[in-house]
Protein backbone atom coordinates (compact mmCIF):
# COMPACT_ATOMS: atom_id res chain seq x y z
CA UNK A 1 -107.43 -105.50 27.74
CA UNK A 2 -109.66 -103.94 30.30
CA UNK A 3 -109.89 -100.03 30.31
CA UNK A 4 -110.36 -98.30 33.40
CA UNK A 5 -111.90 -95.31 34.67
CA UNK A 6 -111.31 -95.14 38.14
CA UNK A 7 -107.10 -96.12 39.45
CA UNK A 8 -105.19 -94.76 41.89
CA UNK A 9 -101.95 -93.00 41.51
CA UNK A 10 -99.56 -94.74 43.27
CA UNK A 11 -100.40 -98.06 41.17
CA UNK A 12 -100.30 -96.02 38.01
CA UNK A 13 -96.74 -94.52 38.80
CA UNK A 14 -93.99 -96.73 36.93
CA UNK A 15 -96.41 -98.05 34.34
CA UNK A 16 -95.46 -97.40 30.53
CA UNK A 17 -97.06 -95.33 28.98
CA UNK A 18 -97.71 -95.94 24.62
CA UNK A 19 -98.31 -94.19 21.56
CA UNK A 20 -101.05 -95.31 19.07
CA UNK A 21 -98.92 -97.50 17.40
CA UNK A 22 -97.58 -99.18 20.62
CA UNK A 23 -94.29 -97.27 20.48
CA UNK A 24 -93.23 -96.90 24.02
CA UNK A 25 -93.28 -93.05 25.37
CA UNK A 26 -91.79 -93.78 28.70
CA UNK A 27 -93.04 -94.13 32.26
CA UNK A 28 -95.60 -92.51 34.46
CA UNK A 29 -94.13 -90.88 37.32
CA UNK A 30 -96.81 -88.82 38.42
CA UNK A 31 -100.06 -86.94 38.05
CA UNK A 32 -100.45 -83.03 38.10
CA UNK A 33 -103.61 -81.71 39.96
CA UNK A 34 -105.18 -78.27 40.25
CA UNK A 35 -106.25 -77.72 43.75
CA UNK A 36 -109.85 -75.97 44.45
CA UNK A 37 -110.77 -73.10 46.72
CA UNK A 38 -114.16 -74.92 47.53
CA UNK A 39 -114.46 -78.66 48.42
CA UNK A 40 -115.19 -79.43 44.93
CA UNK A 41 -113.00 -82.50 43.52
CA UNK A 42 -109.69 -81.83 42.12
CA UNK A 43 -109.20 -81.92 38.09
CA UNK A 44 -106.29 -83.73 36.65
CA UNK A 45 -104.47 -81.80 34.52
CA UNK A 46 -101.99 -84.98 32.99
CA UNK A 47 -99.58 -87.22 33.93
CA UNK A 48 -95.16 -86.35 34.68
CA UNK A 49 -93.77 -89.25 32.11
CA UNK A 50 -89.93 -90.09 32.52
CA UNK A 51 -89.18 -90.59 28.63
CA UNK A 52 -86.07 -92.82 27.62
CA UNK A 53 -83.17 -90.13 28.38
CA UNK A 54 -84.30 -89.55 31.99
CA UNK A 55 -86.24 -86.78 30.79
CA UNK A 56 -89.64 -85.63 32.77
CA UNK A 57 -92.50 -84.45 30.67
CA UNK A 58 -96.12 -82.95 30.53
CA UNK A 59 -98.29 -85.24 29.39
CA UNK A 60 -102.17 -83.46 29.28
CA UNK A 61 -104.84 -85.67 30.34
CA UNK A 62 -106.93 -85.29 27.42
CA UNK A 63 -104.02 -87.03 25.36
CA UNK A 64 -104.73 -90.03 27.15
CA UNK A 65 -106.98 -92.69 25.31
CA UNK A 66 -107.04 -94.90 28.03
CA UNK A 67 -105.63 -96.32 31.28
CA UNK A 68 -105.17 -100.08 31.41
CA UNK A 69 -103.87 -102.17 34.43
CA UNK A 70 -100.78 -102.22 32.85
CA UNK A 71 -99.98 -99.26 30.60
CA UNK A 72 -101.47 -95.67 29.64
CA UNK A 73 -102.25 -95.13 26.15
CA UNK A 74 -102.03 -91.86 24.45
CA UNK A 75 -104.34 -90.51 21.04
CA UNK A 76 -101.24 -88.91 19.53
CA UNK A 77 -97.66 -89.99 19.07
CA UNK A 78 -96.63 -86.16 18.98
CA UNK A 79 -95.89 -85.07 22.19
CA UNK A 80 -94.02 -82.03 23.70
CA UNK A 81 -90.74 -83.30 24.74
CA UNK A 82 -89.67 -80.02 26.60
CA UNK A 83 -88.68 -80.93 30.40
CA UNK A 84 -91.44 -80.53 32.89
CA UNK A 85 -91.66 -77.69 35.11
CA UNK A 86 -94.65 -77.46 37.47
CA UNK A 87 -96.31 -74.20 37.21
CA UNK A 88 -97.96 -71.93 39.75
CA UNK A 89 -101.20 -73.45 40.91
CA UNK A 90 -100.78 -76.81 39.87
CA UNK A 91 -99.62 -79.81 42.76
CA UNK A 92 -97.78 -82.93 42.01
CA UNK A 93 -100.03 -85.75 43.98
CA UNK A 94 -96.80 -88.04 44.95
CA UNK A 95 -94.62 -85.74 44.84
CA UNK A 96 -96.81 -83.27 47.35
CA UNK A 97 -99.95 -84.56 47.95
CA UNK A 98 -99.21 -87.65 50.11
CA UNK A 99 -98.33 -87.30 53.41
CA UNK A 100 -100.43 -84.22 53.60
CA UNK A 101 -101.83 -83.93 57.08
CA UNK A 102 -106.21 -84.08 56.74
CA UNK A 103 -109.19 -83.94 59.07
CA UNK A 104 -111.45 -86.27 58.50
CA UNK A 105 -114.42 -85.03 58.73
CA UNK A 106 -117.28 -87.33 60.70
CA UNK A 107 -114.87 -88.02 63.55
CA UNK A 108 -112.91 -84.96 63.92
CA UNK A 109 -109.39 -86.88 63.51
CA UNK A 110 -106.27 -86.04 62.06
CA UNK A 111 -104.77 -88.47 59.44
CA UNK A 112 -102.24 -88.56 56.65
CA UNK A 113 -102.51 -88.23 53.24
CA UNK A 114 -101.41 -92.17 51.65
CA UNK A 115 -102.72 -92.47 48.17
CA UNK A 116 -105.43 -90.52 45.52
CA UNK A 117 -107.97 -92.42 43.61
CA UNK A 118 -108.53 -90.34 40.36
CA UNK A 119 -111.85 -90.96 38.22
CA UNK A 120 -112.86 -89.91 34.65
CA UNK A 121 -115.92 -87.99 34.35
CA UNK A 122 -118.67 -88.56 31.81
CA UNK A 123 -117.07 -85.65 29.67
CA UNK A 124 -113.73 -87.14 29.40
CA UNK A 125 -112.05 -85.36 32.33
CA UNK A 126 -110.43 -87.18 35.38
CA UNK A 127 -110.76 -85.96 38.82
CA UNK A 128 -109.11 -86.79 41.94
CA UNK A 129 -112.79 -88.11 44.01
CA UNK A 130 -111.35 -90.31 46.98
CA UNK A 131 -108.16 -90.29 49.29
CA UNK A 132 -106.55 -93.53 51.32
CA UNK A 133 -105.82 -91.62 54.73
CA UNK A 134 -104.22 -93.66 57.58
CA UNK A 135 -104.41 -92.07 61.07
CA UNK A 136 -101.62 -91.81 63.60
CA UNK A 137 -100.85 -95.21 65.40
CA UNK A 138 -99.24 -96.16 68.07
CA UNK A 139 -95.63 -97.17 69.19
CA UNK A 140 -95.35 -100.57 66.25
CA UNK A 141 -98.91 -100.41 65.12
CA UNK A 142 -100.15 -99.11 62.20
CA UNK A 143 -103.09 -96.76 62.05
CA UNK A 144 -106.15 -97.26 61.02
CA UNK A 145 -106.62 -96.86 57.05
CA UNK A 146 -109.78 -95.38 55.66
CA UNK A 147 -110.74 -94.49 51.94
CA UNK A 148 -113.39 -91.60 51.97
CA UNK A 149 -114.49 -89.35 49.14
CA UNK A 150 -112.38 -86.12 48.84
CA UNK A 151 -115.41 -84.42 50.57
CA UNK A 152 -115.38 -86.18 53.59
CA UNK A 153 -111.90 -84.78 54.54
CA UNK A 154 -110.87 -81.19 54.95
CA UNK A 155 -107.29 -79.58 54.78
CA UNK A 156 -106.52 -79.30 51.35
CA UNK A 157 -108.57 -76.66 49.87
CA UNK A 158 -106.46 -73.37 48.80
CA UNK A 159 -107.30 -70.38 50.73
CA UNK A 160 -110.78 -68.04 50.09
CA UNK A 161 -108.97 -65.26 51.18
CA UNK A 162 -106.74 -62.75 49.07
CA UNK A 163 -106.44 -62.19 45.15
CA UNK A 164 -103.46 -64.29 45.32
CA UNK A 165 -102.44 -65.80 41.50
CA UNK A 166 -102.81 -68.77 43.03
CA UNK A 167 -106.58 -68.30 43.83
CA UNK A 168 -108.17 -66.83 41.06
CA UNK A 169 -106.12 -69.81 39.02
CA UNK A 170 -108.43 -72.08 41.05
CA UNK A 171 -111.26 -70.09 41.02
CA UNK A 172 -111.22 -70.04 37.08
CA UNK A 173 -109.70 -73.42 36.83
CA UNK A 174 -113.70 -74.58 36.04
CA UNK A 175 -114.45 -72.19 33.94
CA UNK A 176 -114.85 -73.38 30.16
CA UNK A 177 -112.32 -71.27 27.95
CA UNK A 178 -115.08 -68.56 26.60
CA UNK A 179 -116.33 -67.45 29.93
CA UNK A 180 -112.50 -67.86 31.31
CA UNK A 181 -111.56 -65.82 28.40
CA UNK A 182 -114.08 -62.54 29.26
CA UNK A 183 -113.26 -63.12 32.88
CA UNK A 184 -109.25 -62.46 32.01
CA UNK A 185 -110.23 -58.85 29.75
CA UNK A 186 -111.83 -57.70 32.93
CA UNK A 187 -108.21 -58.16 35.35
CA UNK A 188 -105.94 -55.37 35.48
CA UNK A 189 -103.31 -56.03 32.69
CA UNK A 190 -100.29 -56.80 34.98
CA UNK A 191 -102.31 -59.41 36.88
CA UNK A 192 -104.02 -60.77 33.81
CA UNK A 193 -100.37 -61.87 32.54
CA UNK A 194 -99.98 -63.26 35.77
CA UNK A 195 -102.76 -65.83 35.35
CA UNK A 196 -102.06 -66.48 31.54
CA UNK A 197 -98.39 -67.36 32.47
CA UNK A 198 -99.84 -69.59 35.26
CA UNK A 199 -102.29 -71.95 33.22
CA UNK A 200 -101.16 -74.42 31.57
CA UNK A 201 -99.78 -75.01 27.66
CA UNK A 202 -103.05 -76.75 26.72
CA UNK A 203 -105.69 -74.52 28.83
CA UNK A 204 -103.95 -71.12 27.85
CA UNK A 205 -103.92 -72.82 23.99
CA UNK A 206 -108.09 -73.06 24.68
CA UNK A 207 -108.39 -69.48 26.05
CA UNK A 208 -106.42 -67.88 23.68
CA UNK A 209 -109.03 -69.16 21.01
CA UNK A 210 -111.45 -67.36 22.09
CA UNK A 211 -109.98 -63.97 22.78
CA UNK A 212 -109.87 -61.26 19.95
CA UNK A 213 -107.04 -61.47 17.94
CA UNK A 214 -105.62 -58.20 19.60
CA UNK A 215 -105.10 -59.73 22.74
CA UNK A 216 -104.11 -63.18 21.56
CA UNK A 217 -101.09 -61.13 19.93
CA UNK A 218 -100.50 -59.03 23.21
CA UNK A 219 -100.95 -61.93 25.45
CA UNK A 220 -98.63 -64.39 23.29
CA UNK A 221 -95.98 -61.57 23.18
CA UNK A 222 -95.58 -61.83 27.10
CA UNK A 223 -94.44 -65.50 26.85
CA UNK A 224 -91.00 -66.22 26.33
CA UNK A 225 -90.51 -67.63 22.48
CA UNK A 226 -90.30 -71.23 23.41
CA UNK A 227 -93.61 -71.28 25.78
CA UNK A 228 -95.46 -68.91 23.19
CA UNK A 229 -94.36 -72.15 21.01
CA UNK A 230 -95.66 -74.68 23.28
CA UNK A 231 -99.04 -72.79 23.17
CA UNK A 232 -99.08 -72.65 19.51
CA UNK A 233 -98.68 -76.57 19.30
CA UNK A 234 -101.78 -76.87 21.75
CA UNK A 235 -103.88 -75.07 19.75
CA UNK A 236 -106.11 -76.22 16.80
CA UNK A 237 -104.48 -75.59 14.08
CA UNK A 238 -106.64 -73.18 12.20
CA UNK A 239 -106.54 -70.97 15.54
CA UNK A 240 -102.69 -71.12 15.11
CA UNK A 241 -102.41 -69.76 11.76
CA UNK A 242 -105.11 -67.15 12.13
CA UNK A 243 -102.91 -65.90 15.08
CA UNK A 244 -99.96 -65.86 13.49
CA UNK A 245 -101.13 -64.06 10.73
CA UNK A 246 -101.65 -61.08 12.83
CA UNK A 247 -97.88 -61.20 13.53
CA UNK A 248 -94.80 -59.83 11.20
CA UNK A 249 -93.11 -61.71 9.05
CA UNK A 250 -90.38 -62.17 11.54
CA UNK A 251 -91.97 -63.00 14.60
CA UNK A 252 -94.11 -65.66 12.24
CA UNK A 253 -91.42 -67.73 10.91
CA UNK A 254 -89.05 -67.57 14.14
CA UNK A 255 -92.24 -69.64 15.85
CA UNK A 256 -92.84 -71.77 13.50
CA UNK A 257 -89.32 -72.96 13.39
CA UNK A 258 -89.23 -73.33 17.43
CA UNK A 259 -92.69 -75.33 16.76
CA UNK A 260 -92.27 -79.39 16.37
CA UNK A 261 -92.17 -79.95 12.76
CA UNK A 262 -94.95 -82.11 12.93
CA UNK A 263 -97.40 -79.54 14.32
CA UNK A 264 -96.30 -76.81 12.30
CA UNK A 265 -96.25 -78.42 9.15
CA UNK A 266 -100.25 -78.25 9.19
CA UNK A 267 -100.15 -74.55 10.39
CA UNK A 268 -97.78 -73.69 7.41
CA UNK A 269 -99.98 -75.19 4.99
CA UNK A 270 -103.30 -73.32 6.36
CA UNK A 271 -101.16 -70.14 6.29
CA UNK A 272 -100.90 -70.27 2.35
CA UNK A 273 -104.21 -69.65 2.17
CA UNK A 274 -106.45 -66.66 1.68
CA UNK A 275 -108.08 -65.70 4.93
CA UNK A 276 -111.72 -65.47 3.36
CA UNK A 277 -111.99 -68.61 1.63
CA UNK A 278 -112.49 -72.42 2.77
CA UNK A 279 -108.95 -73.17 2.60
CA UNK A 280 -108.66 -70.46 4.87
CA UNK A 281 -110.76 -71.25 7.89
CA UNK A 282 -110.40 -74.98 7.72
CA UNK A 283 -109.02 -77.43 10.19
CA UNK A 284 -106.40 -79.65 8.91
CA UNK A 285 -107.31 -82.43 11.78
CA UNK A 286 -111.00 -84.00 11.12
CA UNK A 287 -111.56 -87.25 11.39
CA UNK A 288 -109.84 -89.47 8.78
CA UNK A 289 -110.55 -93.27 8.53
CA UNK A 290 -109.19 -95.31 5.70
CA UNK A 291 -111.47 -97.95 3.48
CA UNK A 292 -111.06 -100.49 5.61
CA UNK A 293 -112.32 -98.73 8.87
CA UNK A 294 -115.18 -100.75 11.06
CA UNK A 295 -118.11 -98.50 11.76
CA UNK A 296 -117.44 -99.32 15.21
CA UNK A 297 -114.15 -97.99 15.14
CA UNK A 298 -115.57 -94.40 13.93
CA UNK A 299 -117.73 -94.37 16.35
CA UNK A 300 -114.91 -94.82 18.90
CA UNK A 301 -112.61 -92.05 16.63
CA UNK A 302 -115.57 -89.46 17.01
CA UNK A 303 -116.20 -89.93 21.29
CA UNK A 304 -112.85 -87.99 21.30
CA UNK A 305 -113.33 -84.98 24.02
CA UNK A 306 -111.67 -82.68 21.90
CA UNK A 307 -113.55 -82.87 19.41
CA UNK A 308 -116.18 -80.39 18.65
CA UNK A 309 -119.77 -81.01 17.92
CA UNK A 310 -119.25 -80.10 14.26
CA UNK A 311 -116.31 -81.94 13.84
CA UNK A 312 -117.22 -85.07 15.22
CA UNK A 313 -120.54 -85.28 13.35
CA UNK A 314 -119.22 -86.79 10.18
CA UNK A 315 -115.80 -89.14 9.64
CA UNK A 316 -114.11 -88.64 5.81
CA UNK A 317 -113.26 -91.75 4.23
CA UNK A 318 -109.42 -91.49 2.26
CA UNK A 319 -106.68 -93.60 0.79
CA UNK A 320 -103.00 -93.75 2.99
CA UNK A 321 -101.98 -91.41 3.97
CA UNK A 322 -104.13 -90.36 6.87
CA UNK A 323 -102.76 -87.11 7.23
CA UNK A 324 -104.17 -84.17 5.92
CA UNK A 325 -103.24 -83.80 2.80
CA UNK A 326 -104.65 -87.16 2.46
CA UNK A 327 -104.48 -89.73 -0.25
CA UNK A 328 -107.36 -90.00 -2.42
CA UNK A 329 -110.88 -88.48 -0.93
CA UNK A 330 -113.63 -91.46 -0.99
CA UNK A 331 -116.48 -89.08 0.97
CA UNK A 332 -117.84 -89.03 4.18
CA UNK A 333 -120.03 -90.70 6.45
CA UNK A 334 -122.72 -89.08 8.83
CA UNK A 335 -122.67 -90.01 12.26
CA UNK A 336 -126.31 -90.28 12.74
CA UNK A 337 -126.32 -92.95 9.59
CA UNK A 338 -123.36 -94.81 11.67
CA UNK A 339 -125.23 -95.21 14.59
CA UNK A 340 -128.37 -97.17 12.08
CA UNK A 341 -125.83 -99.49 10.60
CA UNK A 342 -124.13 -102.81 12.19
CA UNK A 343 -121.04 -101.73 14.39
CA UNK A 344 -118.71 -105.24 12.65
CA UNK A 345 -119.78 -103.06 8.70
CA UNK A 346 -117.39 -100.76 6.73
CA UNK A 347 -117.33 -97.52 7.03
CA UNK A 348 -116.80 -97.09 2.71
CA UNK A 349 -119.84 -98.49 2.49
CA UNK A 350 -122.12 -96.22 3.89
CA UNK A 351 -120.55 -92.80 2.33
CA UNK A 352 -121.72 -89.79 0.82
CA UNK A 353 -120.56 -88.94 -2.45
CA UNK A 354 -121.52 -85.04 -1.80
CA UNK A 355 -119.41 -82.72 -4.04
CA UNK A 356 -116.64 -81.28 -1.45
CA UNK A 357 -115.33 -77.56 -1.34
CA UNK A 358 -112.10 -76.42 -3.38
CA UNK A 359 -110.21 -74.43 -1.07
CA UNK A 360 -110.09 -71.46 -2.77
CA UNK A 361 -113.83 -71.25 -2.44
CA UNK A 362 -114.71 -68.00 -1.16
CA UNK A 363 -116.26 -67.30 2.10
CA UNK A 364 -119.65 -66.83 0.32
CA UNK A 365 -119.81 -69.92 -1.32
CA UNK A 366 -119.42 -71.66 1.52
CA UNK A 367 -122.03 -70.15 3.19
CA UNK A 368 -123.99 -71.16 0.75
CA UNK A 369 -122.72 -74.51 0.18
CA UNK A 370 -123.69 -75.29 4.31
CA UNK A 371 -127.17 -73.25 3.63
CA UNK A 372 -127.80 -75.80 0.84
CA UNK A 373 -127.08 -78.98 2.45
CA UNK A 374 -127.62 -78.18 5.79
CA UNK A 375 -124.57 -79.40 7.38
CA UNK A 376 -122.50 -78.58 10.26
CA UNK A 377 -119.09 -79.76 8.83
CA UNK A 378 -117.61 -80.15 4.99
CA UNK A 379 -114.39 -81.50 3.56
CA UNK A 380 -112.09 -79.28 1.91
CA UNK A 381 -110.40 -81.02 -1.22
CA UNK A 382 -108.02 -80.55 -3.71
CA UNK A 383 -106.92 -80.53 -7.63
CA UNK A 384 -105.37 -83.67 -6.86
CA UNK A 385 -108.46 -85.12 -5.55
CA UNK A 386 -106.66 -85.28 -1.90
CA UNK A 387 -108.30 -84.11 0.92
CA UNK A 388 -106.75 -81.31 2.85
CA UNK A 389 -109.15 -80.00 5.66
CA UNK A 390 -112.38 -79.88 7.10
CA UNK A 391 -114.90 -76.56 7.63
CA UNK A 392 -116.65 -76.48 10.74
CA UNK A 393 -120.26 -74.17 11.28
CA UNK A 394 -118.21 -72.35 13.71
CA UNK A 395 -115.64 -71.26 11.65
CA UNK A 396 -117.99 -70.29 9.15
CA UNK A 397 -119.70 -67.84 12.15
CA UNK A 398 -116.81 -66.72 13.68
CA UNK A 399 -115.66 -65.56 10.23
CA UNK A 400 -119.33 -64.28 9.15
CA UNK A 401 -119.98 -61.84 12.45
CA UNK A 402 -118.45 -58.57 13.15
CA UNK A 403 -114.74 -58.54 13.68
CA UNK A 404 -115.78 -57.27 17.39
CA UNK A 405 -118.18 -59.66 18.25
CA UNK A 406 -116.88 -61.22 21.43
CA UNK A 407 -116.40 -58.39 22.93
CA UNK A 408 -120.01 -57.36 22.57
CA UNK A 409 -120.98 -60.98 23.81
CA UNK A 410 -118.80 -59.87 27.10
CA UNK A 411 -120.25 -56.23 27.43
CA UNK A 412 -123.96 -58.20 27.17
């Protein structure tokens, strides 16, 4: 089946949408957009999906694995099952966008809103980049139809004026989650809870990462327990743990028992360990193939967008299960050997028996373990030989420079 990168939204609403395992989710309904201040394009921020009791959910975008004529395919079958609720900022594109009155702008004339063609970017992200727009007609005629790029239309741009919550949402909405990060420390703190409660589960998840753990804790206190939840779910895992660590007991355990089981069963287990040692600032969710894995099919696992750099330059070979902790560790492969070898060829073939970190390891060690072998990821492993998470360069940094160090990165 054909994937595609360009559809428009009214052919995608009532398609199913399916797990990876072909389990059906439920049906699209609609698509969420963030609105610009500027003429810019539109990002998608994921797809309304009636699930099997009627319910309406958030799907994010960059859960989707791909859009085929006849269904939408998602990279995880955990999803957040809480009901939708649109938040400030964000504008449902049936539900709102159609019928929206335009100017087009090379002729001057009004016209109305009919459909949105949405297109996925070379880094993974969809856009909304053309509109169907029909112009009045008259008495038992139809109007003329034309599809121009979102550009050539005016109307639907969010006001320039004011400090509206609205407006600095779209102002920041382009911003990647370090700079949006230093750009929330410098709001007043009233309007800077404003704007956190605005953004979105999985964009708040990405800018909380990269805030100092004081204001993760002070910021995640302003949510209600079941959003601060939500968040927690969105974020890497690691990120989870090290923020809940900052928190009392209490407080700790009460979210992890709103958390899906799934997605805190990973955060639990990262928890046990000591802060300053490889178990410690791991990931729980590299990239796990099993023996029988095509070398095609890791290169398809490690295009993910979110995926970091370090993460997606190696794949770790394991026995069932899949899920950190694994069943047997077999090694790992390099990406840039991958890309030598013949796409159809097995993975297990072309691994690297290096010696993997224990997770007690201290934080030294690995330093010196990444030093030695100059690598930018390495697999965390087990007395049982099972393989249990992955440490990232950047986790080695973040854990290596000064407790303040983002906020001397912002003063800079």
């Amino acid at each position: 089946m054909t994937t595609v990168t360009r559809a428009y939204v009214s052919r995608l609403a009532g398609l199913t949408v399916f797990d990876p395992n072909g389990d059906r989710v439920g049906k699209v309904r609609d698509a969420v957009v963030a609105l610009r201040v500027d003429s810019g394009c539109p990002r998608v921020l994921g797809l309304v999906v009636e699930v099997v009791t009627r319910r309406r959910i958030f799907v994010p975008m960059g859960r989707v694995t791909s859009v085929d004529p006849g269904s939408v395919v998602l990279s995880s079958g955990t999803i957040n099952l809480k009901r939708f609720e649109q938040r400030r900022g964000e504008t449902l594109v049936l539900g709102e966008l159609l019928d929206r009155t335009v100017t087009i702008t090379e002729s001057g004339r009004r016209a109305a809103v009919v459909d949105a063609g949405i297109e996925q970017t070379r880094t993974g992200e969809w856009q909304i980049t053309r509109l169907a727009v029909q112009e009045p007609g008259r008495i038992g005629r139809r109007g003329q139809l034309h599809q121009l790029a979102w550009d050539e239309v005016s109307g639907l741009a969010l006001p320039q004026s004011g400090q509206g919550t609205e407006t600095l949402i779209a102002t920041y909405r382009e911003l990647n989650a370090a700079d949006l990060a230093h750009a929330l420390q410098d709001l007043p703190i009233k309007r800077r809870h404003e704007v956190a409660e605005a953004l979105d589960d999985e964009r708040l998840a990405d800018v909380l990462g990269e805030l100092p753990e004081a204001e993760q804790v002070t910021i995640l206190g302003t949510l209600e327990e079941a959003r601060a939840a939500d968040v927690l779910e969105e974020m890497d895992p690691d990120d989870a743990a090290d923020l809940l660590a900052e928190l009392s007991n209490v407080d700790r355990n009460r979210l992890l028992e709103l958390m899906e089981p799934d997605e805190a069963a990973p955060v639990r287990q990262l928890l046990q360990y000591s802060e300053d040692t490889a178990g410690g600032i791991m990931t729980s969710e590299p990239v796990i193939l099993t023996p029988d894995a095509t070398i095609a099919e890791a290169l398809a696992r490690v295009r993910a967008p979110e995926l970091t750099p370090a993460l997606a330059s190696q794949v770790y070979v394991c026995r069932p299960p899949s899920a950190t902790p694994t069943g047997r560790y077999l090694g790992l492969a390099h990406i840039q050997r991958l890309l030598r070898e013949p796409p159809s060829s097995l993975v297990s073939g072309v691994l690297d028996d290096l010696e993997p970190l224990r997770p007690e390891a201290p934080l030294a060690e690995v330093t010196h373990y990444f030093a030695t072998y100059n690598l930018v990821a390495a697999p965390v492993v087990d007395d049982q030989g099972r393989l249990v998470g992955a440490v990232s360069v950047d986790d080695v940094l973040d854990h290596l420079l000064p407790e303040d160090w983002r906020e001397r990165a912002r003063r800079g």
